[in-house]
C-alpha atoms as a PDB file:
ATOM      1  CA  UNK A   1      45.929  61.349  51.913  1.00  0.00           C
ATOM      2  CA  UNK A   2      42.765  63.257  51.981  1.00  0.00           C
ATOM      3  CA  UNK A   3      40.490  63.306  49.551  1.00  0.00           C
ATOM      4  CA  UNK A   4      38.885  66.925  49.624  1.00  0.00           C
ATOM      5  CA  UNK A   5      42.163  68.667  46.939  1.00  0.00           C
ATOM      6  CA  UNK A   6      41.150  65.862  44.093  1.00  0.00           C
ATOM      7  CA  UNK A   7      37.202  66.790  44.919  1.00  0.00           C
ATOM      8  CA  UNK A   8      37.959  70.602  44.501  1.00  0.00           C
ATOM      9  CA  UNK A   9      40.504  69.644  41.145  1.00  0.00           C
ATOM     10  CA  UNK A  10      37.977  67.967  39.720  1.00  0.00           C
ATOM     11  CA  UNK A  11      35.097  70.584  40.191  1.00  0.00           C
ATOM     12  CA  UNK A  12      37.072  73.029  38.798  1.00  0.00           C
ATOM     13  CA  UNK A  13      38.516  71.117  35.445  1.00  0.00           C
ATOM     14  CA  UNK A  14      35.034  70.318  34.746  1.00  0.00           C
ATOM     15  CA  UNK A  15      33.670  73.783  35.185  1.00  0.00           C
ATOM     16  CA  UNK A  16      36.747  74.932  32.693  1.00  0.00           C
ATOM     17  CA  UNK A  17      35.795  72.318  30.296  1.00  0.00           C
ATOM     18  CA  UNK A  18      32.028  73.092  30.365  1.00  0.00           C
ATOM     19  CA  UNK A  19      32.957  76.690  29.848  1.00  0.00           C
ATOM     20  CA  UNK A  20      35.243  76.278  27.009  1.00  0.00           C
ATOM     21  CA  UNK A  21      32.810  74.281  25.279  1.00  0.00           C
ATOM     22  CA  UNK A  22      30.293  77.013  25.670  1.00  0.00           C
ATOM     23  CA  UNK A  23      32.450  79.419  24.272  1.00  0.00           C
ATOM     24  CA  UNK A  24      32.002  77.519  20.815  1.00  0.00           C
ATOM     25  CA  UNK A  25      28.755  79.116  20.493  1.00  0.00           C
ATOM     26  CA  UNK A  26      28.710  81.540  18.704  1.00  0.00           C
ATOM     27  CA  UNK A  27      25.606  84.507  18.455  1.00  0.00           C
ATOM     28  CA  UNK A  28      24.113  84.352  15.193  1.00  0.00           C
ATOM     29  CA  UNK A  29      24.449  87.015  12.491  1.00  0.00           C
ATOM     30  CA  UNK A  30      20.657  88.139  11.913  1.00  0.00           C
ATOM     31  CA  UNK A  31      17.017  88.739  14.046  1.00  0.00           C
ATOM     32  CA  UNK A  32      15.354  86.202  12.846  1.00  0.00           C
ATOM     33  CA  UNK A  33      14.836  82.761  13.718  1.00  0.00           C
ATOM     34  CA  UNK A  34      15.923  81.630  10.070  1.00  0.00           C
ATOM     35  CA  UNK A  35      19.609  83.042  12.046  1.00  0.00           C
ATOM     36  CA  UNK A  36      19.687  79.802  14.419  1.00  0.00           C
ATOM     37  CA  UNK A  37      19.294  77.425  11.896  1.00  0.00           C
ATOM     38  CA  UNK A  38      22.896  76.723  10.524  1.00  0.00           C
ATOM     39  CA  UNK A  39      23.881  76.764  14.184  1.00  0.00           C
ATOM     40  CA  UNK A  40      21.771  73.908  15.277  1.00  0.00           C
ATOM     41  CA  UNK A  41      24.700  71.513  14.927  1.00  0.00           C
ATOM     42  CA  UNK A  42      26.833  73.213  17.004  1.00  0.00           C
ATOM     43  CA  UNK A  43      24.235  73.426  19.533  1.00  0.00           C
ATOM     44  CA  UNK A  44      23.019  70.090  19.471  1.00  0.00           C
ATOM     45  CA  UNK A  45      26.611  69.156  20.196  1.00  0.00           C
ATOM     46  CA  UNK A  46      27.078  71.123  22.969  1.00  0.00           C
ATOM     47  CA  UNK A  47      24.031  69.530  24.415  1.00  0.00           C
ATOM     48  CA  UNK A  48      25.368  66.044  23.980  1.00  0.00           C
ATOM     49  CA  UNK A  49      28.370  67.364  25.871  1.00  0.00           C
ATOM     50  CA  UNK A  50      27.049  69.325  28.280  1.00  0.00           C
ATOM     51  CA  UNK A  51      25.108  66.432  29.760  1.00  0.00           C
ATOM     52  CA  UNK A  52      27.951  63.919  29.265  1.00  0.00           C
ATOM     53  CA  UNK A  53      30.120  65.851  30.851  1.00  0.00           C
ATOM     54  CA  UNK A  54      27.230  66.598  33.348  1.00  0.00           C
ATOM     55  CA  UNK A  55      27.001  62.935  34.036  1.00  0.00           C
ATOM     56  CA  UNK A  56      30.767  62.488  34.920  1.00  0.00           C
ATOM     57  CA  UNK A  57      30.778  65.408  37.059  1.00  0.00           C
ATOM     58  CA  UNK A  58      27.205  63.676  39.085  1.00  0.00           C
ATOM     59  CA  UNK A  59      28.657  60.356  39.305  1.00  0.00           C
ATOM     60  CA  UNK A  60      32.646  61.703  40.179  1.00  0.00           C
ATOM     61  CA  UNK A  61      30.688  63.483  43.368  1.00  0.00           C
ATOM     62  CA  UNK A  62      28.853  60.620  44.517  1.00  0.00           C
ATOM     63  CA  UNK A  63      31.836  58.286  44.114  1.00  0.00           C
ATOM     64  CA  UNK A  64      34.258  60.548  45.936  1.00  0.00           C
ATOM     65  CA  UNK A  65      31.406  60.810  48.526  1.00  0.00           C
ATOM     66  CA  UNK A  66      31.528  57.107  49.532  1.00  0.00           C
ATOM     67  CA  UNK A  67      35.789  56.943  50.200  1.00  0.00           C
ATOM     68  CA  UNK A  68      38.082  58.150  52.734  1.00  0.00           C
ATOM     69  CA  UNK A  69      41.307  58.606  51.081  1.00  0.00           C
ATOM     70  CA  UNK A  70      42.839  58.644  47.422  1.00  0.00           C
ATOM     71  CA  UNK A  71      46.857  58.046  47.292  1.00  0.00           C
ATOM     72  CA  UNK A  72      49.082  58.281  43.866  1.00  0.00           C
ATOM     73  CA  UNK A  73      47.201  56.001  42.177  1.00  0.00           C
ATOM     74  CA  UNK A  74      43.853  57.472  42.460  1.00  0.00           C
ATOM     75  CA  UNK A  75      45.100  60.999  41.731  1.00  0.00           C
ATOM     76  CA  UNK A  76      46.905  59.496  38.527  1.00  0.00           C
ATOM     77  CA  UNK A  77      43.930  58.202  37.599  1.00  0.00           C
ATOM     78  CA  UNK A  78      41.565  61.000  38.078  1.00  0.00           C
ATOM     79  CA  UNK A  79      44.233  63.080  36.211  1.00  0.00           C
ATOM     80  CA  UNK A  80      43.657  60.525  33.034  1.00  0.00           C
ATOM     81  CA  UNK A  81      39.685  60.568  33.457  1.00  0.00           C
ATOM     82  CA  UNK A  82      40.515  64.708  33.310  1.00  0.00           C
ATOM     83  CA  UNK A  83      42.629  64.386  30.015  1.00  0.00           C
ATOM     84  CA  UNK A  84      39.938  62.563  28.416  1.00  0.00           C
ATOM     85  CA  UNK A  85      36.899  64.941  29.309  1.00  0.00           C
ATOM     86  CA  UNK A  86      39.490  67.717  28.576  1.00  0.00           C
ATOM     87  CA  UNK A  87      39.190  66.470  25.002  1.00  0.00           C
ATOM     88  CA  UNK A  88      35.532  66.851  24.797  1.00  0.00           C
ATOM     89  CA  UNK A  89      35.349  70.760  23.614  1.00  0.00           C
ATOM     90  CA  UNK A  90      37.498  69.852  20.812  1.00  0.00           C
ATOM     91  CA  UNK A  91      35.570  66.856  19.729  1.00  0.00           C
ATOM     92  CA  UNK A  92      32.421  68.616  20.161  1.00  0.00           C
ATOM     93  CA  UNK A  93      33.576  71.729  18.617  1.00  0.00           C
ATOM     94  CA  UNK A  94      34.911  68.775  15.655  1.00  0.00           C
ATOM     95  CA  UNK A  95      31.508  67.479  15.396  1.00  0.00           C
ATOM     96  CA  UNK A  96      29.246  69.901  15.384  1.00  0.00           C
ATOM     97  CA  UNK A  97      31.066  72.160  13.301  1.00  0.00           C
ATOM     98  CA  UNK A  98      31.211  69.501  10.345  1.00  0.00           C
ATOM     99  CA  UNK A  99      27.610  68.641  10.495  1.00  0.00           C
ATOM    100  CA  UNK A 100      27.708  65.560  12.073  1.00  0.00           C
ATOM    101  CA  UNK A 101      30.387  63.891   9.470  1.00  0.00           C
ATOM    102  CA  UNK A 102      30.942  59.998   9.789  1.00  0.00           C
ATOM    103  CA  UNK A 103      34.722  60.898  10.837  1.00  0.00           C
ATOM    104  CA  UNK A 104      34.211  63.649  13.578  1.00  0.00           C
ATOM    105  CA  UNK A 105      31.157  61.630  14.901  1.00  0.00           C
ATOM    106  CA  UNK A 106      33.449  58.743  15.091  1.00  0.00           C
ATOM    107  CA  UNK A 107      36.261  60.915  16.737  1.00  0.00           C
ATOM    108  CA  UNK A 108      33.637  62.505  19.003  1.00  0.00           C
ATOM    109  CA  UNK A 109      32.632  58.290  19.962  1.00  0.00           C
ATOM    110  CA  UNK A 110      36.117  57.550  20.617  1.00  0.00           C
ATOM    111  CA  UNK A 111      36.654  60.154  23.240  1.00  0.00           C
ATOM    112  CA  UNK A 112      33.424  58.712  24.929  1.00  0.00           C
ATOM    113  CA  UNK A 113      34.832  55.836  25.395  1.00  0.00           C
ATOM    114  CA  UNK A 114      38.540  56.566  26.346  1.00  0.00           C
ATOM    115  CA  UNK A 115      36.299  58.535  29.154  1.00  0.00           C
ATOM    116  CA  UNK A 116      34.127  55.698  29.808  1.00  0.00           C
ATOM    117  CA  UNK A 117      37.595  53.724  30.320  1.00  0.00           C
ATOM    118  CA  UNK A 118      39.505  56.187  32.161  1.00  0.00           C
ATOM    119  CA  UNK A 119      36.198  56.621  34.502  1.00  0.00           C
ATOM    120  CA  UNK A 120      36.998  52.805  35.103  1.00  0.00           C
ATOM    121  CA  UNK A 121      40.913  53.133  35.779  1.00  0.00           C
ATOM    122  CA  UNK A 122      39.608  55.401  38.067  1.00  0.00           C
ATOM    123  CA  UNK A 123      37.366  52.995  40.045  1.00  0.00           C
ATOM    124  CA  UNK A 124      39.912  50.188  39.611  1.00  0.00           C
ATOM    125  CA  UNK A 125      42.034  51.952  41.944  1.00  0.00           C
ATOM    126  CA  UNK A 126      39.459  53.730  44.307  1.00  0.00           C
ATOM    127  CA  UNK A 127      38.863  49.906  44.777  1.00  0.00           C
ATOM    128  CA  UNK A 128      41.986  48.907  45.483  1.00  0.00           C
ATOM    129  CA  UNK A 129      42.738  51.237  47.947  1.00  0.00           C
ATOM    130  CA  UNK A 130      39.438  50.599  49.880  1.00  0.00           C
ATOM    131  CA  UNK A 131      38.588  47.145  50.963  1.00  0.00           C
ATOM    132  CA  UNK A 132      35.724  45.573  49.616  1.00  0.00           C
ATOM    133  CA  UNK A 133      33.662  45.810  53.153  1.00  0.00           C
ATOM    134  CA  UNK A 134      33.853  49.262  52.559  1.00  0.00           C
ATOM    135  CA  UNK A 135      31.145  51.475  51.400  1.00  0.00           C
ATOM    136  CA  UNK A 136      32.891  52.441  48.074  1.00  0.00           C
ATOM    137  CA  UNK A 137      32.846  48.464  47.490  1.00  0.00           C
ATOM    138  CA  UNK A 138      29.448  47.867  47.896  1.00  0.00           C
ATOM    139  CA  UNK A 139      28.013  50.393  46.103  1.00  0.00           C
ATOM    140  CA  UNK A 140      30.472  49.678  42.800  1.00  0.00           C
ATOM    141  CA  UNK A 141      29.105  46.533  42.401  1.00  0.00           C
ATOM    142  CA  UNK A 142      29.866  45.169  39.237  1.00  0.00           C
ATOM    143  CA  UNK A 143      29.063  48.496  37.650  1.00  0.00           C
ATOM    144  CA  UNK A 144      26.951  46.563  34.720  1.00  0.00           C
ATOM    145  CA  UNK A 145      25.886  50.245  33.408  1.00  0.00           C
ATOM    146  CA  UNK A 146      29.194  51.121  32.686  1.00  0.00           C
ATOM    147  CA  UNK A 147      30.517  47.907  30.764  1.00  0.00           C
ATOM    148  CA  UNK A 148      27.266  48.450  28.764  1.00  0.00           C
ATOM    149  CA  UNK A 149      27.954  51.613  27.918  1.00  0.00           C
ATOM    150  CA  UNK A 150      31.545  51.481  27.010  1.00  0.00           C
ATOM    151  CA  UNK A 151      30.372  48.247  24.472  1.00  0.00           C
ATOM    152  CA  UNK A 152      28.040  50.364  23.401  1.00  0.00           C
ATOM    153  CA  UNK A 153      30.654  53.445  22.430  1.00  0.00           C
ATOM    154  CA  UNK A 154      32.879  51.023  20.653  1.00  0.00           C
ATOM    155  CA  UNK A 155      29.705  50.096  18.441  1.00  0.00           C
ATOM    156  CA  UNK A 156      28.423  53.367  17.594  1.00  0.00           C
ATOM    157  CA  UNK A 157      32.287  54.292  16.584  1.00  0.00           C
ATOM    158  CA  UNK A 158      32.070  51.401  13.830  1.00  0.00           C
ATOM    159  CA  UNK A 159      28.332  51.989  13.100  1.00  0.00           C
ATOM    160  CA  UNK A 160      29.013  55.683  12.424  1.00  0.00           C
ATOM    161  CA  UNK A 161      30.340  54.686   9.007  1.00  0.00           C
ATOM    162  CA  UNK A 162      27.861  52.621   8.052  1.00  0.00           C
ATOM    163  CA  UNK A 163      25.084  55.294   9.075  1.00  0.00           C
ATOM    164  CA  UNK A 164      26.814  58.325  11.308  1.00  0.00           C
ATOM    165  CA  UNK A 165      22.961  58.909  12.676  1.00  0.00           C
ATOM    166  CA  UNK A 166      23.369  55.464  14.291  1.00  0.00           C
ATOM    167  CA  UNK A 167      26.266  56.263  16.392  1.00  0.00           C
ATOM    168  CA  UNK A 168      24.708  59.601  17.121  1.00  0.00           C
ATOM    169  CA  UNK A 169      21.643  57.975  18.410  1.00  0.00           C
ATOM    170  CA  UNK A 170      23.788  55.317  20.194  1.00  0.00           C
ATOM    171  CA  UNK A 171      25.307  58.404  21.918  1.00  0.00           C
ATOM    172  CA  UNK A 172      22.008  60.076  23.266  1.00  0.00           C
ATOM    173  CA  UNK A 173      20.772  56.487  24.271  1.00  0.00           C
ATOM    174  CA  UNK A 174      23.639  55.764  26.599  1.00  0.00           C
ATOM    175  CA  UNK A 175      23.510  59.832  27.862  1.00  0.00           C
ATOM    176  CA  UNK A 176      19.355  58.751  28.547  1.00  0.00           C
ATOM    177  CA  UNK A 177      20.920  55.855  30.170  1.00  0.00           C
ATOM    178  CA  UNK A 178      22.805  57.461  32.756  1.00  0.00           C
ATOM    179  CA  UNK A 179      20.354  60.420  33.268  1.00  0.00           C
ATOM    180  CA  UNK A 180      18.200  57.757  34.745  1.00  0.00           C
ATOM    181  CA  UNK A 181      20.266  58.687  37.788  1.00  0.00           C
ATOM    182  CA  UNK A 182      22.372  55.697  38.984  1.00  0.00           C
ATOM    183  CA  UNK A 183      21.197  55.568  42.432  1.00  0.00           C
ATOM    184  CA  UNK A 184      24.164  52.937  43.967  1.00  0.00           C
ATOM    185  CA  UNK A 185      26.231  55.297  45.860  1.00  0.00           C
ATOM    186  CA  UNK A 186      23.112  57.807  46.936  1.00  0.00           C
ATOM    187  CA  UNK A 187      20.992  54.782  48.501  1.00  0.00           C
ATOM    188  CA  UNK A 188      24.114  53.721  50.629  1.00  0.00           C
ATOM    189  CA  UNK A 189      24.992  57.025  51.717  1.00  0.00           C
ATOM    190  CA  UNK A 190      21.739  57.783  52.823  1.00  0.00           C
ATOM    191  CA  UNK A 191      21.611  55.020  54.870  1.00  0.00           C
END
């Protein structure tokens, strides 16, 4: 089947879920710039988020760019990846809200990386479907960046309560990780 419904899906579940998470902020009750300070939490969140979410959306694009088809399978998947990001307004919303608490940090890393897995369920069976001559195939590689980065959730989740700053940081260094932009599927479809 074609590929062009899941592409327009997609788009649209990650606009709602940027939105929503949006909505958490909230205008702050004064004129002065003493007013933004209790919401920098909330806002630093969001930012976290937005890119994240940013990220998936950048990389879902240029993945759906390189195949031809998706069948059950890849919708099924795509649909998990979806539940997961889905999530991420709550666990924002959880985390910034609470001041950056051991346990809503560490809620906030496990949706990370039950995204970071369900973005690889996802290429699991884009890559079954396409054989590995095709395009798809060679520009998935052994997608190093994302086993990295899905070890690196799982740490930051236990390092949280040890230090919830650590798994904080360890959450903006994978984000600066993947802003670097990941350039397999843009240098093979520009060829």
């Amino acid at each position: 089947m074609g590929k062009g419904r899941v592409e327009a899906f997609t788009d649209g579940v990650v606009a709602i879920i940027i939105t929503i998470m949006v909505l958490e902020l909230k205008v702050p009750h004064g004129e002065d710039f003493s007013a933004l300070a209790p919401l920098w939490p909330i806002f630093l969140s969001y930012v976290l988020s937005f890119i994240n979410v940013g990220i998936y959306w950048n990389n879902l694009h240029n993945m759906f760019h390189t195949v031809q088809r998706v069948d059950g399978r890849v919708l099924w998947a795509n649909l998990n990846l979806l539940f997961w990001l889905s999530l991420m307004p709550a666990t924002t919303a959880f985390m910034g809200e609470n001041h950056f608490a051991p346990v809503p940090v560490a809620v906030y890393g496990v949706d990370l990386a039950l995204c970071a897995i369900g973005f690889n369920i996802l290429t699991m069976a884009l890559h079954r479907l396409h054989s590995s001559e095709t395009l798809f195939a060679r520009a998935l590689g052994n997608d190093l960046k994302g086993k990295i980065s899905l070890a690196l959730y799982i740490a930051a989740v236990a390092l949280t309560f040890v230090n919830h700053w650590i798994g904080v940081s360890i959450y903006v260094l994978v984000a600066l990780i993947w802003l670097v932009p990941d350039r397999r599927f843009e240098r093979l479809i520009e060829k």
